[in-house]
C-alpha atoms as a PDB file:
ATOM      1  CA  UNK A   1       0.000   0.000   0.000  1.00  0.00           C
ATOM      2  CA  UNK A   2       1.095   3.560  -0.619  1.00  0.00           C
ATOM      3  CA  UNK A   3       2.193   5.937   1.998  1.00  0.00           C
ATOM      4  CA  UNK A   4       0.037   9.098   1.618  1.00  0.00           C
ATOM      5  CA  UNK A   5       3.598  10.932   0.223  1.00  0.00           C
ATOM      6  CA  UNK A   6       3.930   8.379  -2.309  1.00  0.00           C
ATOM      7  CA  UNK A   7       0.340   8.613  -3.185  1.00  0.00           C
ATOM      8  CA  UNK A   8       0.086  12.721  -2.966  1.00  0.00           C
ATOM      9  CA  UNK A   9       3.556  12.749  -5.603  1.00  0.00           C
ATOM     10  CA  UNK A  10       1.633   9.980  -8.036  1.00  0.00           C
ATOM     11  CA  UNK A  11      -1.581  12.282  -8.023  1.00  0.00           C
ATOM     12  CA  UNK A  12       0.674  15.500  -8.859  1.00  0.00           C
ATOM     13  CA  UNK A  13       2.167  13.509 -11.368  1.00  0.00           C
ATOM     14  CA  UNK A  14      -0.611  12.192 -13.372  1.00  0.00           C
ATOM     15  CA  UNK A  15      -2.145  15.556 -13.168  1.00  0.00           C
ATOM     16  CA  UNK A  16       0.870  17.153 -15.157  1.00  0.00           C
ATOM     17  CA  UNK A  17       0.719  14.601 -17.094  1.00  0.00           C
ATOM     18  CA  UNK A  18      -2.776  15.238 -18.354  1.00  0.00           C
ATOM     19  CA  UNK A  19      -1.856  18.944 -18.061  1.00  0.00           C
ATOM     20  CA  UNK A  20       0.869  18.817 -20.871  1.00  0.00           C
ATOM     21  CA  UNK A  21      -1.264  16.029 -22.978  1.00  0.00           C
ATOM     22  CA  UNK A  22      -3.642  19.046 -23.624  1.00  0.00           C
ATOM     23  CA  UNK A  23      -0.970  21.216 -25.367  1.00  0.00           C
ATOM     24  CA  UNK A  24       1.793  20.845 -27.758  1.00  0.00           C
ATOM     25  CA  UNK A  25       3.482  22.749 -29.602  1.00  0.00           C
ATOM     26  CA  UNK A  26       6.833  23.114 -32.008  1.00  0.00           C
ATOM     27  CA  UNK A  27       7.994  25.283 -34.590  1.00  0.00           C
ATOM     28  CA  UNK A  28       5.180  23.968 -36.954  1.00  0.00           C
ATOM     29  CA  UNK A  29       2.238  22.993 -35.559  1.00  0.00           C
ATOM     30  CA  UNK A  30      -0.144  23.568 -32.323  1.00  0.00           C
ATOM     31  CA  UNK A  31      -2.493  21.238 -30.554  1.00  0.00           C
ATOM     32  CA  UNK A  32      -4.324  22.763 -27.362  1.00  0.00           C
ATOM     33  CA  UNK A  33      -7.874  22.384 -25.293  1.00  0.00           C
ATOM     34  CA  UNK A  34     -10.391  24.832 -24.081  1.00  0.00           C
ATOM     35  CA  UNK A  35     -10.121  22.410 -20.993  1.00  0.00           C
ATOM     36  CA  UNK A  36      -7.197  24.355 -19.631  1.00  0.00           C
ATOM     37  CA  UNK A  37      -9.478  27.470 -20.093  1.00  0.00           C
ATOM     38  CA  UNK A  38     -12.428  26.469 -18.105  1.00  0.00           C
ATOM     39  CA  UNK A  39     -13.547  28.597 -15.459  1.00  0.00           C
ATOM     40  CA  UNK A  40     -11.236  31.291 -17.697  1.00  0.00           C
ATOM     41  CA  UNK A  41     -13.342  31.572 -20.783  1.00  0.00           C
ATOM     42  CA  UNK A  42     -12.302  35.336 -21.500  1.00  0.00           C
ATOM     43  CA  UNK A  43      -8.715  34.234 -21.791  1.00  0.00           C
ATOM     44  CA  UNK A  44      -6.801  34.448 -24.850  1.00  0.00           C
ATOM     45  CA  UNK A  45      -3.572  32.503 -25.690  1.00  0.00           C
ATOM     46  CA  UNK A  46      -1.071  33.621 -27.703  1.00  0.00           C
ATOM     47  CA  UNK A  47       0.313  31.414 -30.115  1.00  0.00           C
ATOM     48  CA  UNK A  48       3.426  31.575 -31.888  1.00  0.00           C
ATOM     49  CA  UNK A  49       4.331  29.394 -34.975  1.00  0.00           C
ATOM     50  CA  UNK A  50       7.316  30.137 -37.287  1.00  0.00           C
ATOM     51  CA  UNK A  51       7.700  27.505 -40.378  1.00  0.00           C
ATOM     52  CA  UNK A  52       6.765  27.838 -44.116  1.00  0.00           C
ATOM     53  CA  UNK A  53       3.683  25.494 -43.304  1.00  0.00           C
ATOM     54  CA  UNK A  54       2.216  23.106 -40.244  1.00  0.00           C
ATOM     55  CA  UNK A  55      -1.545  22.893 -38.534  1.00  0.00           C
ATOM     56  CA  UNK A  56      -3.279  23.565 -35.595  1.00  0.00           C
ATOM     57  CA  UNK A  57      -5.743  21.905 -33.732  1.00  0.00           C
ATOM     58  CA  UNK A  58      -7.795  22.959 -30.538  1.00  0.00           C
ATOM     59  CA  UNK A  59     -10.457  21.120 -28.655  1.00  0.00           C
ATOM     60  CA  UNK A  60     -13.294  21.692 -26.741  1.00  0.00           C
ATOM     61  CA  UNK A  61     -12.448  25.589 -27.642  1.00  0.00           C
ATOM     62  CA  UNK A  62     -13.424  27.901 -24.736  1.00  0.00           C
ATOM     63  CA  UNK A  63     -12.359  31.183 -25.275  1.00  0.00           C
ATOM     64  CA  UNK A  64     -10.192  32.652 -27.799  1.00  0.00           C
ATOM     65  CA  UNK A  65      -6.626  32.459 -28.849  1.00  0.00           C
ATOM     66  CA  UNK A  66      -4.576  34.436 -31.379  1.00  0.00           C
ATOM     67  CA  UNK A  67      -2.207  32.530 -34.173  1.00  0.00           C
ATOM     68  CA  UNK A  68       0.870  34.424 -35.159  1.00  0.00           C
ATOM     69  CA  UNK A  69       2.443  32.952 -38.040  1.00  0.00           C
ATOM     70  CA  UNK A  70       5.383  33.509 -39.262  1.00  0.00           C
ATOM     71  CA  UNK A  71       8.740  32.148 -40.925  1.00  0.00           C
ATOM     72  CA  UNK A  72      11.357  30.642 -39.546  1.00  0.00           C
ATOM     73  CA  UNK A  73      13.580  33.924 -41.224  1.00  0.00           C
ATOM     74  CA  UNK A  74      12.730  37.554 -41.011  1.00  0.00           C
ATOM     75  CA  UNK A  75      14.251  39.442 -44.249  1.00  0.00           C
ATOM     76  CA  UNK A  76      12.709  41.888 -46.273  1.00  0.00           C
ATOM     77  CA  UNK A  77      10.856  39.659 -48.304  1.00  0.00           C
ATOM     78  CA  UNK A  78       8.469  38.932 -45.414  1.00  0.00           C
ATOM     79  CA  UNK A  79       6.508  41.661 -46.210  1.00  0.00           C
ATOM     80  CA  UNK A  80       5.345  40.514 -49.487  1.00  0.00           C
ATOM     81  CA  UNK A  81       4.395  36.573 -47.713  1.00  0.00           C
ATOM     82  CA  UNK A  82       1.016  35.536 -48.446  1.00  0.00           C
ATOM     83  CA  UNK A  83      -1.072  33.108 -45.848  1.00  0.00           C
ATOM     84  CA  UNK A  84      -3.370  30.379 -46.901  1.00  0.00           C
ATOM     85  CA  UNK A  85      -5.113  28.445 -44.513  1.00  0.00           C
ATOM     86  CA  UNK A  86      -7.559  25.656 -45.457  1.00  0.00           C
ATOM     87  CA  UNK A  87      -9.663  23.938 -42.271  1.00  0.00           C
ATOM     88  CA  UNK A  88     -10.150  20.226 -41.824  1.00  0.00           C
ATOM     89  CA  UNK A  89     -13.931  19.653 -43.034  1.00  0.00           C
ATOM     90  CA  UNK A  90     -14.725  18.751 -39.475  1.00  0.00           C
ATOM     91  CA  UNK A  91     -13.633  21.494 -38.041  1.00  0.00           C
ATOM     92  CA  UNK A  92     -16.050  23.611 -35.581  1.00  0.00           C
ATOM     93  CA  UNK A  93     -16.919  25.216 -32.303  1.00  0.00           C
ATOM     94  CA  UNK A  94     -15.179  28.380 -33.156  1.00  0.00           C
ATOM     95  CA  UNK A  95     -15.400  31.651 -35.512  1.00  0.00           C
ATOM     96  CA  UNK A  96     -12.270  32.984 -37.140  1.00  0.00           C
ATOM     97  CA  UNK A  97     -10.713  36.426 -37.804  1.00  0.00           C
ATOM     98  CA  UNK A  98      -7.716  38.274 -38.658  1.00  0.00           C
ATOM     99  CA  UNK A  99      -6.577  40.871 -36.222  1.00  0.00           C
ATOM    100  CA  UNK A 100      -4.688  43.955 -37.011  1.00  0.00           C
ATOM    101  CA  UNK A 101      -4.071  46.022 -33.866  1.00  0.00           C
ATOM    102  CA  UNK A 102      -7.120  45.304 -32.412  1.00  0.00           C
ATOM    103  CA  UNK A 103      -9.579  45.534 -35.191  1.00  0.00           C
ATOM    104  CA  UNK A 104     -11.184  41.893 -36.134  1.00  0.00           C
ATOM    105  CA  UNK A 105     -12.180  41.149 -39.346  1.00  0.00           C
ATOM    106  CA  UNK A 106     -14.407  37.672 -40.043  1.00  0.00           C
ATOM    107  CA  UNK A 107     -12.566  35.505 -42.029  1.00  0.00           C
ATOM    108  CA  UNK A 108     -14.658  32.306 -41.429  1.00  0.00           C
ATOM    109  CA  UNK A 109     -18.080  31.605 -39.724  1.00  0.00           C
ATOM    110  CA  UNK A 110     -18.323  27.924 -37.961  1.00  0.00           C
ATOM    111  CA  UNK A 111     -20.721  27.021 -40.562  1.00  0.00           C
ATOM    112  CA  UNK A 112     -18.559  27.907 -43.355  1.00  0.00           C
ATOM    113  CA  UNK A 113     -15.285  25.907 -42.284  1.00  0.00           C
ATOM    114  CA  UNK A 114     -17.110  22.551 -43.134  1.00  0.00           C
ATOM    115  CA  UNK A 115     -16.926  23.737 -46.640  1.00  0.00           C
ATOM    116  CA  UNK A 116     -12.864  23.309 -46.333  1.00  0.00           C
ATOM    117  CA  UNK A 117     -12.283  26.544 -48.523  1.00  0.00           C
ATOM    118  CA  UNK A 118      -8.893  27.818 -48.382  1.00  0.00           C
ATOM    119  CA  UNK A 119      -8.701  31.330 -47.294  1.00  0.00           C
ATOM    120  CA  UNK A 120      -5.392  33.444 -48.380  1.00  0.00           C
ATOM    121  CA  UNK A 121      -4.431  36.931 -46.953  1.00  0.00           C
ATOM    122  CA  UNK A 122      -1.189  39.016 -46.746  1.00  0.00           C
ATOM    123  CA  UNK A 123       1.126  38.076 -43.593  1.00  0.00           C
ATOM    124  CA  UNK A 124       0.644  42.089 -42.964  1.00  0.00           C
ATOM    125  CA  UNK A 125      -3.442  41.767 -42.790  1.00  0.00           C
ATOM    126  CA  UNK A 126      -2.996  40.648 -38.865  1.00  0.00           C
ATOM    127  CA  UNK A 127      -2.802  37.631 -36.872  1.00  0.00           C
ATOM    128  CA  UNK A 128      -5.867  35.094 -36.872  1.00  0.00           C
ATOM    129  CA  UNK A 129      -8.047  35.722 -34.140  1.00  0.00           C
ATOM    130  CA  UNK A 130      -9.987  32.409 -33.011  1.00  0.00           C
ATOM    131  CA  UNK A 131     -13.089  32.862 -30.822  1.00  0.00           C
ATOM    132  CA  UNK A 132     -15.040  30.138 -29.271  1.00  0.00           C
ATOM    133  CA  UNK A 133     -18.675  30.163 -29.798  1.00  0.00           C
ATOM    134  CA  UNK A 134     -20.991  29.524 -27.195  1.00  0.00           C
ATOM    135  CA  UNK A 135     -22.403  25.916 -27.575  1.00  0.00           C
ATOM    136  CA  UNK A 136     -25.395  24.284 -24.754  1.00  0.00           C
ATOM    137  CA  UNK A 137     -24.484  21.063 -25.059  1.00  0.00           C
ATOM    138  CA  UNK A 138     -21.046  19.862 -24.428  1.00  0.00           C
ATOM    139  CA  UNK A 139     -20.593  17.566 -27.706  1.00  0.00           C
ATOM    140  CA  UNK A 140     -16.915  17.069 -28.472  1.00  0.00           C
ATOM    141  CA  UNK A 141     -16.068  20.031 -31.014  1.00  0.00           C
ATOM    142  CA  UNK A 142     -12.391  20.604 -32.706  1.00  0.00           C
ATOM    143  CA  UNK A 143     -11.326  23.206 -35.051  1.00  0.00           C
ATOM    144  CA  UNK A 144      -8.370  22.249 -36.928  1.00  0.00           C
ATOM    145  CA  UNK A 145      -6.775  24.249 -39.769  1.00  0.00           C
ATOM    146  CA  UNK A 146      -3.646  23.416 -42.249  1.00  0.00           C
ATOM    147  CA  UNK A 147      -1.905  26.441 -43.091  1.00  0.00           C
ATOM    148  CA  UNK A 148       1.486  27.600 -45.726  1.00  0.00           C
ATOM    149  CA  UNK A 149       3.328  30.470 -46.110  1.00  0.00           C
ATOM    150  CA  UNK A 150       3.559  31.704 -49.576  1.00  0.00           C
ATOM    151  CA  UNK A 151       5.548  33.850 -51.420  1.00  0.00           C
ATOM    152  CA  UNK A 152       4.917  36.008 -53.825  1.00  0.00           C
ATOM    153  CA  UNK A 153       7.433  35.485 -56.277  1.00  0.00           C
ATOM    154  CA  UNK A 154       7.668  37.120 -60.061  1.00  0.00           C
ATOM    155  CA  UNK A 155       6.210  34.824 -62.227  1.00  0.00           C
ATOM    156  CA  UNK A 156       4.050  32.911 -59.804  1.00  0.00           C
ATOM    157  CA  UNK A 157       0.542  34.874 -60.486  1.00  0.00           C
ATOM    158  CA  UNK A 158       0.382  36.454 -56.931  1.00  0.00           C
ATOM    159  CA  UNK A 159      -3.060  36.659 -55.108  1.00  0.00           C
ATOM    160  CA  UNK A 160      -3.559  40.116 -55.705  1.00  0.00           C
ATOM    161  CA  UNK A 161      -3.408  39.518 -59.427  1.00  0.00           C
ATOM    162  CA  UNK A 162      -3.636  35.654 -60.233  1.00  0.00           C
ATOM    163  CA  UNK A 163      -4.541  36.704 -64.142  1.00  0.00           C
ATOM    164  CA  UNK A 164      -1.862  39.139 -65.475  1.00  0.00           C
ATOM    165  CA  UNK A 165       0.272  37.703 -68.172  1.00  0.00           C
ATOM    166  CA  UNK A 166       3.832  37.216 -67.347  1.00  0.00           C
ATOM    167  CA  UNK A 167       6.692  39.465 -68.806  1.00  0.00           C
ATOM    168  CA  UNK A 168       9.481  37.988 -70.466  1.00  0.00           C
ATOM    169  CA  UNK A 169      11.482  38.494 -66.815  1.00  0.00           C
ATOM    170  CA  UNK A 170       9.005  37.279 -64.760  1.00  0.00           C
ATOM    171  CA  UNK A 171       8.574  33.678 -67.020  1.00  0.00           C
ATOM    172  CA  UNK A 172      12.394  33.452 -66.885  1.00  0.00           C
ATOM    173  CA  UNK A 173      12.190  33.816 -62.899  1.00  0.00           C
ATOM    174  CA  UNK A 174       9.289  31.453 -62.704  1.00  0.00           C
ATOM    175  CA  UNK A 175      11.393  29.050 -64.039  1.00  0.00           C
ATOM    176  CA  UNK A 176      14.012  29.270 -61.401  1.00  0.00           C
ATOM    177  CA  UNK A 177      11.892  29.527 -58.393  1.00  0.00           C
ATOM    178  CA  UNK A 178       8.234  27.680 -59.120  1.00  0.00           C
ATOM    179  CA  UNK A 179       7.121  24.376 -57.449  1.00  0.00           C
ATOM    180  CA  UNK A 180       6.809  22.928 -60.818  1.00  0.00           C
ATOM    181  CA  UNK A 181       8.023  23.671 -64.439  1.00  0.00           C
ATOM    182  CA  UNK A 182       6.483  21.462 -67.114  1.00  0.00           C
ATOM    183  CA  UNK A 183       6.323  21.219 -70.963  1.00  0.00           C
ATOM    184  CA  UNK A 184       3.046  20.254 -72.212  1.00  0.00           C
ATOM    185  CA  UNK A 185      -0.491  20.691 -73.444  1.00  0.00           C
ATOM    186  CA  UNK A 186      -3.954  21.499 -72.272  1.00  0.00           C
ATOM    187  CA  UNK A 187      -6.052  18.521 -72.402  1.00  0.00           C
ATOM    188  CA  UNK A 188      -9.442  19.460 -71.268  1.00  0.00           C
ATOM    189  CA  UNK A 189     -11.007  22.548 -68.839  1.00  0.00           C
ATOM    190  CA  UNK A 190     -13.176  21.723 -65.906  1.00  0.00           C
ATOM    191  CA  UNK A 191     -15.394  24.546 -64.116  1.00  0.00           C
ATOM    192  CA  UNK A 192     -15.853  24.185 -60.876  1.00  0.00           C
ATOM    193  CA  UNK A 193     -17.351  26.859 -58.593  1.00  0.00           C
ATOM    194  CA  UNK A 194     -14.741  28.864 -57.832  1.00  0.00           C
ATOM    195  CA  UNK A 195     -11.846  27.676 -59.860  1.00  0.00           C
ATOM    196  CA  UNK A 196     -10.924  25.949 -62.991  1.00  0.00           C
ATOM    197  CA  UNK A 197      -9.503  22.529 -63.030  1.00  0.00           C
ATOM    198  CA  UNK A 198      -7.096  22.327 -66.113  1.00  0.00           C
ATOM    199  CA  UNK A 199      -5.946  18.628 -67.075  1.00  0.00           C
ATOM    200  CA  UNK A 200      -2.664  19.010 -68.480  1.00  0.00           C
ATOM    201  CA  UNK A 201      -0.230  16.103 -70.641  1.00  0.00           C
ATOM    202  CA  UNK A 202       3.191  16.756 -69.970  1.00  0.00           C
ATOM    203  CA  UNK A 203       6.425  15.942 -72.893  1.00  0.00           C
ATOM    204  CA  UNK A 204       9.069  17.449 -70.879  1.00  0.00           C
ATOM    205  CA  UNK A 205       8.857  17.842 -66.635  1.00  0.00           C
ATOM    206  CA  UNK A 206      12.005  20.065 -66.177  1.00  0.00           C
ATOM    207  CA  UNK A 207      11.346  19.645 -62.054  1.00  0.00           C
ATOM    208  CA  UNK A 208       8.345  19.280 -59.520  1.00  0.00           C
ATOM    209  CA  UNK A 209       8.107  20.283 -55.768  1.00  0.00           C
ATOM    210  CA  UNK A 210       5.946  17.295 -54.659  1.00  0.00           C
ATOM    211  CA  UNK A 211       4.191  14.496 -56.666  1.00  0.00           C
ATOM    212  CA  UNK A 212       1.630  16.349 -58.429  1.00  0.00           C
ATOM    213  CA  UNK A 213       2.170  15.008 -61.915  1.00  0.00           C
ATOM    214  CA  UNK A 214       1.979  11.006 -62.875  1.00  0.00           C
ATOM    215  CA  UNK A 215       3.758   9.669 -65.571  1.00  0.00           C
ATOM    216  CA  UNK A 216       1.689   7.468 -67.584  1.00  0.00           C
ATOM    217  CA  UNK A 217       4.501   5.395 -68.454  1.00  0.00           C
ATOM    218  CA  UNK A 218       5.168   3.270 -71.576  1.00  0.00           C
ATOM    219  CA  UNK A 219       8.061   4.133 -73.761  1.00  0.00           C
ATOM    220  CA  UNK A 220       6.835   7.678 -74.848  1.00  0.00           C
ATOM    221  CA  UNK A 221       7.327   9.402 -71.669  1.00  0.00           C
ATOM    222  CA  UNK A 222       5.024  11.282 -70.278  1.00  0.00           C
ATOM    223  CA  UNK A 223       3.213  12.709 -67.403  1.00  0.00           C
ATOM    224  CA  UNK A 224      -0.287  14.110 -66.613  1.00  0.00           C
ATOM    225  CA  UNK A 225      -2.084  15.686 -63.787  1.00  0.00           C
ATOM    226  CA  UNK A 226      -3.995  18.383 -63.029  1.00  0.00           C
ATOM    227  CA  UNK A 227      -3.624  22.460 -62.343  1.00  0.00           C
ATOM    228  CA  UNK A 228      -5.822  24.834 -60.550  1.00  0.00           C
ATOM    229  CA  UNK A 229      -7.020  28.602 -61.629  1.00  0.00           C
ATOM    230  CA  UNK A 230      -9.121  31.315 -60.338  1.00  0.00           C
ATOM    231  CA  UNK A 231     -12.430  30.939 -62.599  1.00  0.00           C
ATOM    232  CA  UNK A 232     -12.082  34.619 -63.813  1.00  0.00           C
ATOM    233  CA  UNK A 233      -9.085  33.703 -65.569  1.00  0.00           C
ATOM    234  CA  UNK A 234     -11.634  32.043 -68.393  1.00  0.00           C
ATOM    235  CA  UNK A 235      -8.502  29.344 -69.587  1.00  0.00           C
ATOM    236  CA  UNK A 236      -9.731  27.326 -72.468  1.00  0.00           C
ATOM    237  CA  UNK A 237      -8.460  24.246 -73.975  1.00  0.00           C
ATOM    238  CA  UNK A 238      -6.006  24.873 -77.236  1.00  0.00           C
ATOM    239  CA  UNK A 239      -3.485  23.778 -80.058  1.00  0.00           C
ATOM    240  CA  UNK A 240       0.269  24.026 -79.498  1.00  0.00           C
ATOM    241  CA  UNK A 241       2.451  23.481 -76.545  1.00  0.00           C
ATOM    242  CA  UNK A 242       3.053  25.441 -73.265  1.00  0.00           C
ATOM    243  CA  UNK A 243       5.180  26.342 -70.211  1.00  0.00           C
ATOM    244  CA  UNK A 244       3.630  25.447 -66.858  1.00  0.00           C
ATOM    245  CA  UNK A 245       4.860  27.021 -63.887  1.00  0.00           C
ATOM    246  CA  UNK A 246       3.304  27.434 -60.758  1.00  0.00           C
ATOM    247  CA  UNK A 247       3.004  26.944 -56.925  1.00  0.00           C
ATOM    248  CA  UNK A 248       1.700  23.790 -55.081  1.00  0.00           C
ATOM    249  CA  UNK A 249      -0.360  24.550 -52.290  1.00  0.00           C
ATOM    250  CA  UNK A 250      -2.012  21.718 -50.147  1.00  0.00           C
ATOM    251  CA  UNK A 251      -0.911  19.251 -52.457  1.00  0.00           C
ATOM    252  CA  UNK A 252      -3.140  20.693 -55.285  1.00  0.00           C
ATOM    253  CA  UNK A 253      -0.942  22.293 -58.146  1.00  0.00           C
ATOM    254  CA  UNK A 254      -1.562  26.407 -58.872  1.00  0.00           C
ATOM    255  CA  UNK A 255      -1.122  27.654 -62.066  1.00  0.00           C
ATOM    256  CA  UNK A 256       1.670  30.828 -62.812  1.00  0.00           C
ATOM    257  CA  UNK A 257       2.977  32.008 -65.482  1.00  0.00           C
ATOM    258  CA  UNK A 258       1.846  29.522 -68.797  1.00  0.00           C
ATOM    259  CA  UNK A 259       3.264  31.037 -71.703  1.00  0.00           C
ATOM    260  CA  UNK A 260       3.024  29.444 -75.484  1.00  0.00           C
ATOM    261  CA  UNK A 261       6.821  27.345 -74.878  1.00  0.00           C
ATOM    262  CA  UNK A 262       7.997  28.746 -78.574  1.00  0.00           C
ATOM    263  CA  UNK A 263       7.863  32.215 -76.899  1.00  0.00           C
ATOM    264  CA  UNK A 264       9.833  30.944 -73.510  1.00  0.00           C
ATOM    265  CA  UNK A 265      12.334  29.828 -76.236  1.00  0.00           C
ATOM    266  CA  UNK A 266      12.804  32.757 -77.742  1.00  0.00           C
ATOM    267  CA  UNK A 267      12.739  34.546 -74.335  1.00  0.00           C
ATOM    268  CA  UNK A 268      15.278  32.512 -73.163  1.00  0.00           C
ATOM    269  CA  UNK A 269      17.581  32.463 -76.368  1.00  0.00           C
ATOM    270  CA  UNK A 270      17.435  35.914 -75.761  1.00  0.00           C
ATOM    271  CA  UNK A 271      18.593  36.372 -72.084  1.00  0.00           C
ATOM    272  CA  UNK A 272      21.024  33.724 -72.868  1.00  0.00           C
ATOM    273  CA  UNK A 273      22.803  35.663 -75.423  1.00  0.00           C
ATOM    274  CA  UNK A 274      22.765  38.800 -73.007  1.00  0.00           C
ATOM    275  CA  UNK A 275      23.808  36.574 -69.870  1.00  0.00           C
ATOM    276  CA  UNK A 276      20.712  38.096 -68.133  1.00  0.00           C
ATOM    277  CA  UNK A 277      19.229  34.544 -67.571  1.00  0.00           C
ATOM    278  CA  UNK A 278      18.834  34.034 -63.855  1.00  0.00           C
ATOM    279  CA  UNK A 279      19.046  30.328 -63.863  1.00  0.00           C
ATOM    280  CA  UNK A 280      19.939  27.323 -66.674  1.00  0.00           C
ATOM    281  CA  UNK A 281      17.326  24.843 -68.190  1.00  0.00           C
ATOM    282  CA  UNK A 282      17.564  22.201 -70.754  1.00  0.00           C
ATOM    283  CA  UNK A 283      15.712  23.321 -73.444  1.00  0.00           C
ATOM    284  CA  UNK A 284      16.793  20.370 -75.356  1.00  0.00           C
END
């Protein structure tokens, strides 16, 4: 049997225990409960994540907490950072916002984060604001979130203006610094509600960030897969070959700059000849 010392120290213990089992965090990614708010449901936590992408995930949320993201690198360049975040389809129990010195803006209703949208703003619109909203029963409610840091690069079609053709510079750029760089041709254009879903068949994949094109294999190699645009870009399928470059965000491939590929030829014959070309391909 226990002394009552032994037995006091095992109590503290499993207590702490449960205590840090509610939150964890790293660089990346957050997991917390509300249950280390109750009886403290005006609190709000402050939480700070610094990496290019991770998730967060609270339970039972009482309360509110604010999300600071950030990279792992401050430069100049931070600035111009874009944040997407895209919840997990069952997340609820909370409304979110952005806040910028105290001013909230909504950026998701509970109702809407079922939907799984992803939501982008610029790193300088505020910190995301998460409020708790008031439930009467006491089901078992979670919201969860992914989120990425984005850049935005020349070339990449940047939030603010996903549909402006590319200048000569910018496609060159593109090339160095995009998630993917393909040669190939539109195959067919889906519309879905808010985006475009462009299948694309692929001769020549000069590099890709993540596994977002298949190759179909045989002994005429080639790949296929899909890209994603904003629906007001109007893409249509065409004749001739292309340059896809773009971002992958969430796994799902984002179209950038897509130029016709004899006029990224002649671009880059050109910058080549002036030694203005930022990076090398093989073009052959």
């Amino acid at each position: 049997m226990l002394s009552p010392f032994l037995a006091f120290l095992l109590s503290v213990l499993i207590l702490c225990r449960i205590a840090v089992s509610q939150y964890s965090s790293d660089q990346c990614s957050w997991r917390g409960s509300g249950l280390t708010h109750e009886g403290h449901t005006e609190d709000v936590e402050q939480v700070y994540l610094r990496c290019s992408q991770g998730s967060l995930e609270w339970l039972y949320p009482t309360g509110a907490i604010i999300v600071n993201l950030r990279p792992n690198t401050v430069s100049p360049a931070t600035a111009r950072l874009s944040i997407c975040i895209k919840p997990s389809p069952e997340s609820s129990g909370t409304n979110i916002y952005l806040d910028k010195v105290g001013k909230l803006r909504l950026l998701l209703r509970e109702e809407d984060q079922a939907l799984a949208k992803v939501q982008c703003f610029g790193i300088q619109e505020g910190a995301v604001f998460i409020e708790a909203v008031l439930h009467q029963d006491i089901s078992r409610r979670i919201t969860a979130f992914q989120y990425e840091l984005i850049a935005d690069l020349p070339g990449t079609n940047s939030l603010s203006a996903p549909c402006q053709p590319c200048s000569d510079a910018e496609v060159l750029m593109a090339v160095c610094t995009s998630d993917f760089v393909a040669q190939g041709s539109i195959m067919s254009v889906e519309q879905q509600e808010e985006q475009s879903s462009v299948t694309v068949s692929l001769t020549h994949l000069h590099r890709q960030k993540t596994r977002v094109f298949v190759s179909g294999g045989g002994r005429a190699k080639r790949w296929t897969g899909r890209v994603k645009m904003p629906l007001q870009c109007g893409v249509k399928p065409g004749k001739g070959d292309f340059l896809f470059t773009g971002t992958v965000r969430f796994g799902e491939a984002w179209l950038g700059c897509a130029p016709r590929y004899k006029d990224f030829l002649k671009a880059y014959s050109d910058a080549q000849r002036l030694g203005t070309n930022p990076c090398h391909v093989d073009t052959n």
